[in-house]
PDB file of N, CA and C in Angstrom:
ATOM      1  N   UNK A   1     304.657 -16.463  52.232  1.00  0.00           N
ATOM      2  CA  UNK A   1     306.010 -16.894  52.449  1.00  0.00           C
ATOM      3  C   UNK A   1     306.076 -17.624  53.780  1.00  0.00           C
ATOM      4  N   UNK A   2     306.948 -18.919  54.134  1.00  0.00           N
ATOM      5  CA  UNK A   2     307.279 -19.365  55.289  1.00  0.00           C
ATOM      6  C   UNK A   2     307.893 -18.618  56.224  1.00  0.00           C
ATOM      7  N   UNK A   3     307.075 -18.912  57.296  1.00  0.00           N
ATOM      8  CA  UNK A   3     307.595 -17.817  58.514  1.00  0.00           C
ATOM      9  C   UNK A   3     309.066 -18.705  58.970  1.00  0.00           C
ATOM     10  N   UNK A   4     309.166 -19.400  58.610  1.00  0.00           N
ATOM     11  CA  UNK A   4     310.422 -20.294  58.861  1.00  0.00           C
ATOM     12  C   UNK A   4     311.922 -19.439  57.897  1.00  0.00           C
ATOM     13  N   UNK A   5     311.098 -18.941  56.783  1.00  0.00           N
ATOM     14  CA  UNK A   5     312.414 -18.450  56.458  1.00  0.00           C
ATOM     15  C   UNK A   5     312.355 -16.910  56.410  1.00  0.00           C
ATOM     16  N   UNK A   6     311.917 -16.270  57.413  1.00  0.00           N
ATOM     17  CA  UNK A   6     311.915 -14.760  57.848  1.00  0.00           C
ATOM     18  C   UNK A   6     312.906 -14.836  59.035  1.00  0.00           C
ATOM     19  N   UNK A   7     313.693 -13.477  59.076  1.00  0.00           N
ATOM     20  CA  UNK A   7     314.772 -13.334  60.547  1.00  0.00           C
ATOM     21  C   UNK A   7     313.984 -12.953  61.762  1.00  0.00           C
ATOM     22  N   UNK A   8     313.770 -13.745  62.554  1.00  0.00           N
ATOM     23  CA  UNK A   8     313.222 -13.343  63.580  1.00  0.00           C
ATOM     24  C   UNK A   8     313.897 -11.634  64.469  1.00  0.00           C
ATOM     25  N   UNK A   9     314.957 -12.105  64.194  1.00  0.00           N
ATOM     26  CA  UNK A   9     316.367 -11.170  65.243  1.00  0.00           C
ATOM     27  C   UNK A   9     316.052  -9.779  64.804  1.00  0.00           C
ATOM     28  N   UNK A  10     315.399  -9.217  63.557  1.00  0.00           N
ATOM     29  CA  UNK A  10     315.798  -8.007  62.941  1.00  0.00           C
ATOM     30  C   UNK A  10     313.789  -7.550  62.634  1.00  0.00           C
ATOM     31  N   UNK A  11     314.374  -5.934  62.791  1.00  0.00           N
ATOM     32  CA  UNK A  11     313.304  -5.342  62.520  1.00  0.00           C
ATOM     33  C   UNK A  11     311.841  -5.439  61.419  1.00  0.00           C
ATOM     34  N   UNK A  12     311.065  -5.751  62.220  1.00  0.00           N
ATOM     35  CA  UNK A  12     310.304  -6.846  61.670  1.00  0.00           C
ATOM     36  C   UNK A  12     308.600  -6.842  61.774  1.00  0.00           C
ATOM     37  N   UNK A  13     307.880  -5.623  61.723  1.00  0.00           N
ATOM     38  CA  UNK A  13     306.517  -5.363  61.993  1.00  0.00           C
ATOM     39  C   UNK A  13     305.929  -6.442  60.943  1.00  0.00           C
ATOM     40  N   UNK A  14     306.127  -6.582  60.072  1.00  0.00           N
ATOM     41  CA  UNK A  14     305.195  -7.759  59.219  1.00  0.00           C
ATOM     42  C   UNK A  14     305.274  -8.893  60.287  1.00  0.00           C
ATOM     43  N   UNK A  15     306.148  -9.244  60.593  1.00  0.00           N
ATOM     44  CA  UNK A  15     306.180 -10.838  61.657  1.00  0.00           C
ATOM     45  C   UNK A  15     305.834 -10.646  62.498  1.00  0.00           C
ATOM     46  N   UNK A  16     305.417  -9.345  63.278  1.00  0.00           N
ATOM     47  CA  UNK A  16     304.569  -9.204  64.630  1.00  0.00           C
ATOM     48  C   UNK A  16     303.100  -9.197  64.167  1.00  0.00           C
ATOM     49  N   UNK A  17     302.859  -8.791  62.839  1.00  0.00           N
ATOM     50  CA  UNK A  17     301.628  -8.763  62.666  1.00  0.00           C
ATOM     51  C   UNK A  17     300.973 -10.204  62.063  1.00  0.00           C
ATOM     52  N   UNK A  18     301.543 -10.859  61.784  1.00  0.00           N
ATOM     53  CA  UNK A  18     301.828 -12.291  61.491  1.00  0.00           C
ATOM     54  C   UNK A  18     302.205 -13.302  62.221  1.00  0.00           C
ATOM     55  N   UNK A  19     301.675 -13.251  63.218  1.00  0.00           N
ATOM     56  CA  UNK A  19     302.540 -14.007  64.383  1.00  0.00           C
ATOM     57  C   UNK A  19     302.217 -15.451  64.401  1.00  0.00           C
ATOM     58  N   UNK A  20     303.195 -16.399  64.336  1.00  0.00           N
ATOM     59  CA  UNK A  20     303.305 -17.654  64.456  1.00  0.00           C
ATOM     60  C   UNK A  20     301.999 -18.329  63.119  1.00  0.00           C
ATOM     61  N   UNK A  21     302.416 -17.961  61.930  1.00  0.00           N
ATOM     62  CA  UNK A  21     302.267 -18.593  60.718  1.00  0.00           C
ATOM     63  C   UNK A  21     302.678 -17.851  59.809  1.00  0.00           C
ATOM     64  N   UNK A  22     302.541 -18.627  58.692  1.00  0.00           N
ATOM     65  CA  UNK A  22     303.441 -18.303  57.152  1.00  0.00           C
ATOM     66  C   UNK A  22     302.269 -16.648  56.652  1.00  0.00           C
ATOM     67  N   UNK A  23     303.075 -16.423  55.919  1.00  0.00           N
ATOM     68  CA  UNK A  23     302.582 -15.241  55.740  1.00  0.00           C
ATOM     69  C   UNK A  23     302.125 -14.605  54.159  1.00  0.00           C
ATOM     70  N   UNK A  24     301.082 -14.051  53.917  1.00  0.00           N
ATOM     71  CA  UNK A  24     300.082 -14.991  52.993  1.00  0.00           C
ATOM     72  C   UNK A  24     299.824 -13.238  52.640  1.00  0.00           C
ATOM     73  N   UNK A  25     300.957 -12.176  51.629  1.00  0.00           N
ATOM     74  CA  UNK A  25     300.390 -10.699  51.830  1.00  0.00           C
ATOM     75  C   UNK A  25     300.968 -10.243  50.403  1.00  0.00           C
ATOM     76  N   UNK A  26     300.224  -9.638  49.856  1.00  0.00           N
ATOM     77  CA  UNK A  26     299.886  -9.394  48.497  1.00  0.00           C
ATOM     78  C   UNK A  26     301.657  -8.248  48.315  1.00  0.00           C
ATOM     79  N   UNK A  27     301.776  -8.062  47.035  1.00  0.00           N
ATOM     80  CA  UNK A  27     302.699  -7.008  46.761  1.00  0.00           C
ATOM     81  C   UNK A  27     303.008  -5.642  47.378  1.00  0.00           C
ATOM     82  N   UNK A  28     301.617  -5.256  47.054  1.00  0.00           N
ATOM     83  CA  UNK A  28     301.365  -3.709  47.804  1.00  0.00           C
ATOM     84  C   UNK A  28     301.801  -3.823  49.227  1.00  0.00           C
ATOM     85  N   UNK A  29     301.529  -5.409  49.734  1.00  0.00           N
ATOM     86  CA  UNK A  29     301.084  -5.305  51.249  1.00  0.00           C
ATOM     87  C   UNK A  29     302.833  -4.851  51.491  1.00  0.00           C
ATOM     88  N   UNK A  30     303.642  -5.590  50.507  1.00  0.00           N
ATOM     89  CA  UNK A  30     305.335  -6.183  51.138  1.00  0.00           C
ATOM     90  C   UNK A  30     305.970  -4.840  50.802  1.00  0.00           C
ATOM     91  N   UNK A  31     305.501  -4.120  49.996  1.00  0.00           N
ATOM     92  CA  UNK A  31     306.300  -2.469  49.295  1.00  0.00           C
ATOM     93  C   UNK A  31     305.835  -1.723  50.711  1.00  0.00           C
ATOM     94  N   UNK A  32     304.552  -1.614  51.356  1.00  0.00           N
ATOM     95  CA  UNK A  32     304.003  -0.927  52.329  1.00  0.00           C
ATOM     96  C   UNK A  32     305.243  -0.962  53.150  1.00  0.00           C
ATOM     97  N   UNK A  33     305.533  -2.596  53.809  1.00  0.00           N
ATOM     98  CA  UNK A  33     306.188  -3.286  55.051  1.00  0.00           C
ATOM     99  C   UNK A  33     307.077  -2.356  54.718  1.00  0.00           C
ATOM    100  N   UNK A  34     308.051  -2.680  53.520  1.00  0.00           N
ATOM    101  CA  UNK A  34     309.057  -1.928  53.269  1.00  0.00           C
ATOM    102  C   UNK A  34     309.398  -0.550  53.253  1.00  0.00           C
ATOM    103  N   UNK A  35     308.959   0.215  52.620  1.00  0.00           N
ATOM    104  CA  UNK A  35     308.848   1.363  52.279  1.00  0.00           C
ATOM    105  C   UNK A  35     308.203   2.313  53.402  1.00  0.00           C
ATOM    106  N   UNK A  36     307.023   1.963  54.154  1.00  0.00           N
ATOM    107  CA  UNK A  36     306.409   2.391  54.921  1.00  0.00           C
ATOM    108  C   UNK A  36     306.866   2.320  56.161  1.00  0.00           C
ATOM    109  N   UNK A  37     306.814   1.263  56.861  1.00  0.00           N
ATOM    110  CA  UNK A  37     307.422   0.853  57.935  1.00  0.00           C
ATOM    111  C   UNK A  37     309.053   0.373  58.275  1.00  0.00           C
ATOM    112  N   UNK A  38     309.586   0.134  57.572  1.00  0.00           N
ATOM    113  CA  UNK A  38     310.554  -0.194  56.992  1.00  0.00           C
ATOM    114  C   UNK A  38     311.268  -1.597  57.710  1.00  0.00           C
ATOM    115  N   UNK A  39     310.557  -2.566  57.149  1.00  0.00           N
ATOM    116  CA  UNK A  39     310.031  -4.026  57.334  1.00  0.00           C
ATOM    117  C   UNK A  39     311.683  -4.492  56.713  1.00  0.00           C
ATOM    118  N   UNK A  40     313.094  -5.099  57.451  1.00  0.00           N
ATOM    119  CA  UNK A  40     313.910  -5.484  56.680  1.00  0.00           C
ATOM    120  C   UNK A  40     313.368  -7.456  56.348  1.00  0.00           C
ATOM    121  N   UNK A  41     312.629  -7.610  56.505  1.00  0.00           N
ATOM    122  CA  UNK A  41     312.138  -8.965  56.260  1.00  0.00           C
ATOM    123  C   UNK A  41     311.420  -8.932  54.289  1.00  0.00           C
ATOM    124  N   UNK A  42     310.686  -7.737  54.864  1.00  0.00           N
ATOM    125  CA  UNK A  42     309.979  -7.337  53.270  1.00  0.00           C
ATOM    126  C   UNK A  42     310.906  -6.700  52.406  1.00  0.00           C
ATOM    127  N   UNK A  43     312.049  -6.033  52.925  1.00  0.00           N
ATOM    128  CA  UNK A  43     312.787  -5.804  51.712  1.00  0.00           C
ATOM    129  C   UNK A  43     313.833  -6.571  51.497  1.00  0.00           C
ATOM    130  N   UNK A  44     313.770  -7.423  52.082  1.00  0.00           N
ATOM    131  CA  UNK A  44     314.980  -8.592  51.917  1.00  0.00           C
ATOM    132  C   UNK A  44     314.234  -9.576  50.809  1.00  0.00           C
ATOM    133  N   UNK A  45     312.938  -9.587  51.089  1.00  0.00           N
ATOM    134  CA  UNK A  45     312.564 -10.647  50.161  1.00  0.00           C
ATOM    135  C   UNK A  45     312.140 -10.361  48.830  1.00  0.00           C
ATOM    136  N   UNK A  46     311.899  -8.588  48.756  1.00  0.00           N
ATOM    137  CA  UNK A  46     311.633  -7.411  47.444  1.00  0.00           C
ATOM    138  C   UNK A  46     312.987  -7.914  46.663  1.00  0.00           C
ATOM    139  N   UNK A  47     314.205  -7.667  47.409  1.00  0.00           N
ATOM    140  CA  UNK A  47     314.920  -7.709  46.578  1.00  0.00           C
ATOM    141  C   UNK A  47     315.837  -9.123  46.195  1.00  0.00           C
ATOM    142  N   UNK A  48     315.080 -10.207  47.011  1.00  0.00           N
ATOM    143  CA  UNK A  48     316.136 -11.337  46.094  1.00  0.00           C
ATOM    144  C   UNK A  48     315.235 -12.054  45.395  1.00  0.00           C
ATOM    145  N   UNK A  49     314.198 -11.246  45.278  1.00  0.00           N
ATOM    146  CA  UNK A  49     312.742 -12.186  44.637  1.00  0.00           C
ATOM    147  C   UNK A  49     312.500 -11.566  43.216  1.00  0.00           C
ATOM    148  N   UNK A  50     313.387 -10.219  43.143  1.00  0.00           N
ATOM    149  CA  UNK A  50     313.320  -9.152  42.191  1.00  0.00           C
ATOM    150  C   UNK A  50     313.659  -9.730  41.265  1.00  0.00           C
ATOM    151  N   UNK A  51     313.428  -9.023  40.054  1.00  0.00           N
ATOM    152  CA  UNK A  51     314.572  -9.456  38.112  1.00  0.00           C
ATOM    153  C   UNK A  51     315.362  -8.568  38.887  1.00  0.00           C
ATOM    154  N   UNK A  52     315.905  -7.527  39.189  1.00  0.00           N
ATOM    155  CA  UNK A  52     316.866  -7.174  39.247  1.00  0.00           C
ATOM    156  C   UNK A  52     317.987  -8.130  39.838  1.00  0.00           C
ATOM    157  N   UNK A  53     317.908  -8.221  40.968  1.00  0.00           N
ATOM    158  CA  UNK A  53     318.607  -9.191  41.716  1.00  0.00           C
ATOM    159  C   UNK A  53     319.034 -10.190  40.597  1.00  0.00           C
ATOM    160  N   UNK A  54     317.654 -10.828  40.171  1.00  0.00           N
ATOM    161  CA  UNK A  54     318.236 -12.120  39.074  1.00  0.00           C
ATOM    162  C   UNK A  54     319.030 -11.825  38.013  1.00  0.00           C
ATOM    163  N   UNK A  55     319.421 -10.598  37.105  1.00  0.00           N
ATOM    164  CA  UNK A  55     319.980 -10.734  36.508  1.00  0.00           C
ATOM    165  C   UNK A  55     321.667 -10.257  36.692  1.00  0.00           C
ATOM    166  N   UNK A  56     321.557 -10.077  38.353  1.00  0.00           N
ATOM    167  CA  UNK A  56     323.027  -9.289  38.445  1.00  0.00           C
ATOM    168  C   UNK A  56     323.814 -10.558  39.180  1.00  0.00           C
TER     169      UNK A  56
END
């Protein structure tokens, strides 16, 4: 994903670990960010990237 369209401003360990390029991290990696660390970059993009999202 483009690091251009991640929030810099908000809690964000994937983009520190990613620093200054696009970011190139498998499924597991973005559920981890999320779930684990609790990455609002990775669950912002879990859920508008989701079918769920798409069909509501």
């Amino acid at each position: 994903m483009p690091k251009a369209s991640l929030d810099t401003n908000t809690w964000s360990p994937m983009v520190k670990d990613f620093t200054n390029q696009d970011l190139d991290v498998t499924l597991a990696d973005l559920l981890t960010y999320a779930v684990s660390k609790s990455d609002n970059n990775a669950c912002d993009f879990l859920y508008t990237k989701s079918l769920v999202a798409q069909l509501r």
